[in-house]
C-alpha atoms as a PDB file:
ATOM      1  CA  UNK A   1     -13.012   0.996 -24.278  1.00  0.00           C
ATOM      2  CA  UNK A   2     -10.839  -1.427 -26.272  1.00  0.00           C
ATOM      3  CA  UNK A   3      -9.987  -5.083 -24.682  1.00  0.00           C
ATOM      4  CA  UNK A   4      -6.058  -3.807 -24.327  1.00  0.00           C
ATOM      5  CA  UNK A   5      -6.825  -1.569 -22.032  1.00  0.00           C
ATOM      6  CA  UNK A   6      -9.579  -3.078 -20.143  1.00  0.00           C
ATOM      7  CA  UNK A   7      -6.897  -5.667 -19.862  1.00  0.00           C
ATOM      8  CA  UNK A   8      -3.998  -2.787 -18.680  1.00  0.00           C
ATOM      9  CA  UNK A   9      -6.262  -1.350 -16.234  1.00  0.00           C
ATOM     10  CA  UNK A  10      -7.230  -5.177 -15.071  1.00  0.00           C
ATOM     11  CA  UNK A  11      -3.863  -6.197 -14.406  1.00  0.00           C
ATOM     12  CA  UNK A  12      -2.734  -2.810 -12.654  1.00  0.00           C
ATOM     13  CA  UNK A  13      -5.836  -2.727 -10.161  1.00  0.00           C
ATOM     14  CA  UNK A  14      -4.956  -6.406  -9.598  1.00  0.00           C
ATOM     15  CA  UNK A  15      -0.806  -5.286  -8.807  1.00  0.00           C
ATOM     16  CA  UNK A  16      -2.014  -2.202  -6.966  1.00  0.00           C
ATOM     17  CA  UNK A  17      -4.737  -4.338  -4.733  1.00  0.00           C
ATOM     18  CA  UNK A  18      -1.617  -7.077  -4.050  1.00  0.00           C
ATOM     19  CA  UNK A  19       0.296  -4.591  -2.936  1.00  0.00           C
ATOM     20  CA  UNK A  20      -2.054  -2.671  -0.443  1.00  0.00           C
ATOM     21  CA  UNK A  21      -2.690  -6.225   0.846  1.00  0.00           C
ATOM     22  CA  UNK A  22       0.725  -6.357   1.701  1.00  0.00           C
ATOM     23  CA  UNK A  23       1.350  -3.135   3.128  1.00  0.00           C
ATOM     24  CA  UNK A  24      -1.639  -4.193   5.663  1.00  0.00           C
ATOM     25  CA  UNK A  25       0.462  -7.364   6.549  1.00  0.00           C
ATOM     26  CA  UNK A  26       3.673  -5.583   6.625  1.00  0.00           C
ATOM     27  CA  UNK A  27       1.815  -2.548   8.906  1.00  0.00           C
ATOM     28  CA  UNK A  28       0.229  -5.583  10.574  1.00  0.00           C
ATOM     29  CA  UNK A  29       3.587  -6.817  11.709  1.00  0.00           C
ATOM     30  CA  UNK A  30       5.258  -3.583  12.701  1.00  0.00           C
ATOM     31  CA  UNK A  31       2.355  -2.985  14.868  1.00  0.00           C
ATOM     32  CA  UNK A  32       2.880  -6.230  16.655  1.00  0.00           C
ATOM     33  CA  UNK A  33       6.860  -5.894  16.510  1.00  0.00           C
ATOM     34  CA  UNK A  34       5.327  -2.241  18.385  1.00  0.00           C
ATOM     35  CA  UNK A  35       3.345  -4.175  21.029  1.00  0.00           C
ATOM     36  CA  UNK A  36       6.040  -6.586  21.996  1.00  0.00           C
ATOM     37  CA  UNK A  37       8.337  -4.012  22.847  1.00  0.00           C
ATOM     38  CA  UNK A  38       5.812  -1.989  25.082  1.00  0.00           C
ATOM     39  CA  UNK A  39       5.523  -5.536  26.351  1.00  0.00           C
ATOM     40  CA  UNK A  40       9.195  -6.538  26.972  1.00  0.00           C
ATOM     41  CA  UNK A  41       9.096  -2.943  28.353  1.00  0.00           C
ATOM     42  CA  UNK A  42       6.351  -3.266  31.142  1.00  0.00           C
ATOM     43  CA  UNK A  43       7.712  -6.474  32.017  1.00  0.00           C
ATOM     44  CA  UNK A  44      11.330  -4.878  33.031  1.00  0.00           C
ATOM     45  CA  UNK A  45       9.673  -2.626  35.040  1.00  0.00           C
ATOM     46  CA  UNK A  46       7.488  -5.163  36.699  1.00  0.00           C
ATOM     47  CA  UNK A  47      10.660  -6.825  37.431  1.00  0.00           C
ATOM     48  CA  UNK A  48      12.468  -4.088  38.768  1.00  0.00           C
ATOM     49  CA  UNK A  49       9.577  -3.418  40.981  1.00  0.00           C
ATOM     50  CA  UNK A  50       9.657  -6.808  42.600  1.00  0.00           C
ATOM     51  CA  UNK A  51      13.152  -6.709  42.520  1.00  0.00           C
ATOM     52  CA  UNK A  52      12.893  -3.450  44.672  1.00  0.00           C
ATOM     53  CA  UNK A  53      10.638  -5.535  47.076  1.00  0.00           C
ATOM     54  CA  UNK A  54      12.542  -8.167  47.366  1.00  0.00           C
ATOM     55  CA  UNK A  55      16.629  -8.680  47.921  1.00  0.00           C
ATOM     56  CA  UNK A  56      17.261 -11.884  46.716  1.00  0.00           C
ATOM     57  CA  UNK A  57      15.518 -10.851  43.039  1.00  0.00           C
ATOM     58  CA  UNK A  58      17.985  -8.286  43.077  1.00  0.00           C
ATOM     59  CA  UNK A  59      20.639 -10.023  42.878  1.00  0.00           C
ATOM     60  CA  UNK A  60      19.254 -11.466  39.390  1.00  0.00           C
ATOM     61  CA  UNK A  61      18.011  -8.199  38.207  1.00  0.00           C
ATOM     62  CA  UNK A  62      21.138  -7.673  36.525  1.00  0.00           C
ATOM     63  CA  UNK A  63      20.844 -11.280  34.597  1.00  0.00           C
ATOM     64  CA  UNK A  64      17.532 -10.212  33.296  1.00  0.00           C
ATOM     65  CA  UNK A  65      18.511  -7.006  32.268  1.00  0.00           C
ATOM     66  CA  UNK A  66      20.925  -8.247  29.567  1.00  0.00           C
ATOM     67  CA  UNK A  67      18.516 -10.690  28.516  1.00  0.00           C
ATOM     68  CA  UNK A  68      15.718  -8.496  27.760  1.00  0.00           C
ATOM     69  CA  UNK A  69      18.225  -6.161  26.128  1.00  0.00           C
ATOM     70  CA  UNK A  70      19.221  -8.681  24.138  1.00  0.00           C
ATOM     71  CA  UNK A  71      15.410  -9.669  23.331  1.00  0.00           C
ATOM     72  CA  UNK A  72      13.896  -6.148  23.004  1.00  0.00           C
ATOM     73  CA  UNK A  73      17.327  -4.910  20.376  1.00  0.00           C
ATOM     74  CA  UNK A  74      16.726  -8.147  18.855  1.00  0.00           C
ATOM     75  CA  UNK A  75      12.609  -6.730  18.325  1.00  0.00           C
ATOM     76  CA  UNK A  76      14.248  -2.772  17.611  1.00  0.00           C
ATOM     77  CA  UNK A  77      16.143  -4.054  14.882  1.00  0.00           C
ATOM     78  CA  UNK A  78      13.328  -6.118  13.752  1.00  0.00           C
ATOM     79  CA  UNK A  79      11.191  -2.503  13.733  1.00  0.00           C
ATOM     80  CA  UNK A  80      13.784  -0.955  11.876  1.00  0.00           C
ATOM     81  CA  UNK A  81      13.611  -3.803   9.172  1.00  0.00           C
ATOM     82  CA  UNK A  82       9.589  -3.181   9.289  1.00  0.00           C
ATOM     83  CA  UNK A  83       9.876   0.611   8.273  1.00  0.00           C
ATOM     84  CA  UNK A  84      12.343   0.390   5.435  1.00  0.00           C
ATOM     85  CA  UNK A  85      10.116  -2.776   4.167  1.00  0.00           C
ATOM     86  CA  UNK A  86       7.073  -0.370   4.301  1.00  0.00           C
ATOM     87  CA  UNK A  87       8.548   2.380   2.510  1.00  0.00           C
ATOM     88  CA  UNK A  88       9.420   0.027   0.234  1.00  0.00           C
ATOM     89  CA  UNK A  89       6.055  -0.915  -0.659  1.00  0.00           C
ATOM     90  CA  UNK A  90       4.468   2.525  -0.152  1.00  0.00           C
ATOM     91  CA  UNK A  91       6.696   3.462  -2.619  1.00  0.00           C
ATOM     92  CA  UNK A  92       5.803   0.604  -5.233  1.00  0.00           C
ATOM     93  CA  UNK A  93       2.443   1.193  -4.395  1.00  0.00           C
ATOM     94  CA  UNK A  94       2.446   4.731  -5.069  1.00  0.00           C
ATOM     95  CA  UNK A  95       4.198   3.966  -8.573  1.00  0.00           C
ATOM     96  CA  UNK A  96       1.180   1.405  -9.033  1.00  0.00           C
ATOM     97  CA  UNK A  97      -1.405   4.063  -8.650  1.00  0.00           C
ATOM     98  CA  UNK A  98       0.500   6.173 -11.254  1.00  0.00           C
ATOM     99  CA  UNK A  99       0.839   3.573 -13.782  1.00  0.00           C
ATOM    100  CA  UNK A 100      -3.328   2.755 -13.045  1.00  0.00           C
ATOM    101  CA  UNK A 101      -3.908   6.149 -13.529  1.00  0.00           C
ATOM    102  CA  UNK A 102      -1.879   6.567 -16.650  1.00  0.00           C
ATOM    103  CA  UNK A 103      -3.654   3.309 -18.403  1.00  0.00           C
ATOM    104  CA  UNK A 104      -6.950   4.892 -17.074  1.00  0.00           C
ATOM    105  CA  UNK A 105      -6.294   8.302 -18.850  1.00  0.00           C
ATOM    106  CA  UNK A 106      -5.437   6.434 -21.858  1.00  0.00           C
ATOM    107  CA  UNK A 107      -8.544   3.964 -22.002  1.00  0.00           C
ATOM    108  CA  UNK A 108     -10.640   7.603 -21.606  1.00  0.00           C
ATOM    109  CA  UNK A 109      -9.091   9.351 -23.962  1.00  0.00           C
ATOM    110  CA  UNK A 110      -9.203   6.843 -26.214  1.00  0.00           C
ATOM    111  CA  UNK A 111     -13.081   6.597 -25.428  1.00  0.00           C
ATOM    112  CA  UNK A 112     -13.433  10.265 -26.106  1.00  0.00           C
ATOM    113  CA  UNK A 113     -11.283  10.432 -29.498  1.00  0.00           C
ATOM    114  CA  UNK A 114     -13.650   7.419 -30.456  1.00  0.00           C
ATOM    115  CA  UNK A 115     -16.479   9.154 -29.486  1.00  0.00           C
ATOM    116  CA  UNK A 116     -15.730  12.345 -31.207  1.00  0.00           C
ATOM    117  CA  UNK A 117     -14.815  10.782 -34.458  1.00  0.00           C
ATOM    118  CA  UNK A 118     -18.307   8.512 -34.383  1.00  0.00           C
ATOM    119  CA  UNK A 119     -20.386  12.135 -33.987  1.00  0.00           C
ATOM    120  CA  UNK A 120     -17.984  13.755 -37.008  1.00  0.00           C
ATOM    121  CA  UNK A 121     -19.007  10.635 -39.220  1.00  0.00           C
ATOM    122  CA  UNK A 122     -22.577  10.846 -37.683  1.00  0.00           C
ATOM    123  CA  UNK A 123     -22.695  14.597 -38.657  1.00  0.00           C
ATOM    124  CA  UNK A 124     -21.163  14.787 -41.837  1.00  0.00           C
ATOM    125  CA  UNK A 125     -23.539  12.191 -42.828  1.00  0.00           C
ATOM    126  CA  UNK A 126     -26.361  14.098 -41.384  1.00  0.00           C
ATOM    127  CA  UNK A 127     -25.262  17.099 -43.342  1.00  0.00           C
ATOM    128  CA  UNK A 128     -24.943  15.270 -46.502  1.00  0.00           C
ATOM    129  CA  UNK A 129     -28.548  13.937 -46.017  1.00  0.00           C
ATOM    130  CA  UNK A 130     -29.590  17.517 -45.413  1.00  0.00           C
ATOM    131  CA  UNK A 131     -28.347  18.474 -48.646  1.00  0.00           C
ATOM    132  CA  UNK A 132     -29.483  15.869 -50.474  1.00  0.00           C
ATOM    133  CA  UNK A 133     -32.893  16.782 -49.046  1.00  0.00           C
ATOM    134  CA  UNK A 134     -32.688  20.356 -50.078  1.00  0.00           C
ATOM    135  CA  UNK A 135     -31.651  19.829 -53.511  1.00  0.00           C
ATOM    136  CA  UNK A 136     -34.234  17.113 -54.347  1.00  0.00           C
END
């Protein structure tokens, strides 16, 4: 395989390896974004249960309702910045795989047109031998 494409195929496993890496931390994030909003969630209702319970928590129910609607639209939008950022690099990714694959196909057929041109050589030399042998 020549050095260029060792090199090609070096430097696109090396892009397509950064970019899974930060897919994980991106999918890492989202799933924490994810586990703070089932948290904000069960808190609410924890609240709303003590609230139930007791009368004077009622009356601040209503106080800690806007604030954890502020807090958990504050961690939606956050989400929703998450997913288009992961498409984004799914979607580099993916083109990073294709480009690997296309400097891989090249490096092998490369190899093989090497390869059959060494065995042409290597028989036409064998055949010449042969008739060198059969005139002599």
């Amino acid at each position: 395989m020549p050095k260029w494409a060792k090199s090609l195929i070096r430097l696109s496993t090396f892009e397509v390896e950064t970019l899974q890496k930060r897919l994980a931390e991106v999918v890492t994030r989202r799933t924490h974004a994810e586990m703070k909003v089932a948290t904000l969630d069960a808190e609410y209702e924890l609240e709303c249960v003590k609230a139930a319970a007791d009368v004077g928590m009622a009356y601040s129910l209503t106080a800690y309702k806007r604030g954890f609607t502020v807090r958990r639209d504050a961690v939606i939008a956050e989400l929703e910045l998450l997913a288009h950022e992961e498409d984004g690099v799914r979607d580099q990714l993916g083109l990073a795989f294709e480009d690997l694959k296309k400097f891989e196909h090249v490096a092998e057929v490369t190899k093989l047109r090497r390869e059959a041109a060494f065995k042409k050589a290597e028989n036409a030399a064998l055949d010449e031998a042969a008739l060198r042998m059969k005139r002599a």
